[in-house]
Protein backbone atom coordinates (compact mmCIF):
# COMPACT_ATOMS: atom_id res chain seq x y z
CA UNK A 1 98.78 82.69 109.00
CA UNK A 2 99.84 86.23 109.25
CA UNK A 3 103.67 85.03 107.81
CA UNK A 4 101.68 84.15 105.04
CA UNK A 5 100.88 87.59 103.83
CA UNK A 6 103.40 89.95 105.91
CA UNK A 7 106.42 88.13 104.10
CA UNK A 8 106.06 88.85 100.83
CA UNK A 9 105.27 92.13 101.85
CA UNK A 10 108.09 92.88 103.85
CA UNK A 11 110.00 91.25 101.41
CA UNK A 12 108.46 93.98 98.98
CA UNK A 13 109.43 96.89 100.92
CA UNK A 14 113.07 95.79 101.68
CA UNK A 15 113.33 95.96 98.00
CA UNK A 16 111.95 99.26 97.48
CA UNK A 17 114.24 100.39 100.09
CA UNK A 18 116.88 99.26 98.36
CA UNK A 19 116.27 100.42 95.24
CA UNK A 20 115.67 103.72 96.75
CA UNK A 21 113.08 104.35 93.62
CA UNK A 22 110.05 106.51 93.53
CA UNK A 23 109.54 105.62 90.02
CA UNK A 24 105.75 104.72 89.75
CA UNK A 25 105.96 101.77 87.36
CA UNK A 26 108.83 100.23 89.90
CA UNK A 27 105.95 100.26 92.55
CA UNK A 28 103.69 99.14 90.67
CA UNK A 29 105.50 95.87 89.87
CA UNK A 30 106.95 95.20 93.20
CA UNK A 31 103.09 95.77 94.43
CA UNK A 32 101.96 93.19 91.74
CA UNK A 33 104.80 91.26 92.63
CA UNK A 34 103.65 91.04 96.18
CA UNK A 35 100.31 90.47 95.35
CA UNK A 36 101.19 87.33 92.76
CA UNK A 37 103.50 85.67 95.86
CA UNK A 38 101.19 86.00 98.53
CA UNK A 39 98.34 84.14 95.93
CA UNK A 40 100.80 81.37 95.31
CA UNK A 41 101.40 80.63 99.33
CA UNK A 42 98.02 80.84 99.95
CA UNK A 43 97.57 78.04 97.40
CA UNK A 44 99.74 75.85 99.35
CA UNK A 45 98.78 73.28 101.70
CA UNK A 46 99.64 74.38 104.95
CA UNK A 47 98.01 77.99 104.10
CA UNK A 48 95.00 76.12 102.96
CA UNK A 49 95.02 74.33 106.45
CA UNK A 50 95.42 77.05 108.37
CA UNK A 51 92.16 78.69 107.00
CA UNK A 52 90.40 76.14 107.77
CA UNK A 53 91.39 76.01 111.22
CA UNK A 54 90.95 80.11 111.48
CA UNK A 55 87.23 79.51 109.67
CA UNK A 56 86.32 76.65 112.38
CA UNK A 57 87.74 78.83 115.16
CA UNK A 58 85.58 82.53 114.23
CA UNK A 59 82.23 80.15 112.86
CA UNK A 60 79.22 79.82 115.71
């Protein structure tokens, strides 16, 4: 589950590296970027199974 929402951000950060930008609108997109892909693989059905399981696991 954690690959789910450290990818896109790693992915993020490689790209600001990169770019070697401090511009603030470049951040900002890469941020919403990052957001927008980790929404869209938690939509998936493996991600959506994987809840589930981590829900069952931490409920009494």
């Amino acid at each position: 589950m954690r690959t789910v929402i450290t990818v896109p951000a790693g992915i993020a950060l490689a790209l600001l590296q990169v770019l070697e930008t401090d511009e603030p609108w470049l951040l900002a997109t890469v941020t919403a970027a990052c957001v927008g892909l980790t929404a869209l693989l938690l939509r998936t059905r493996s991600a959506r199974v994987a809840l589930q399981a981590l829900r069952r696991r931490f409920t009494p």
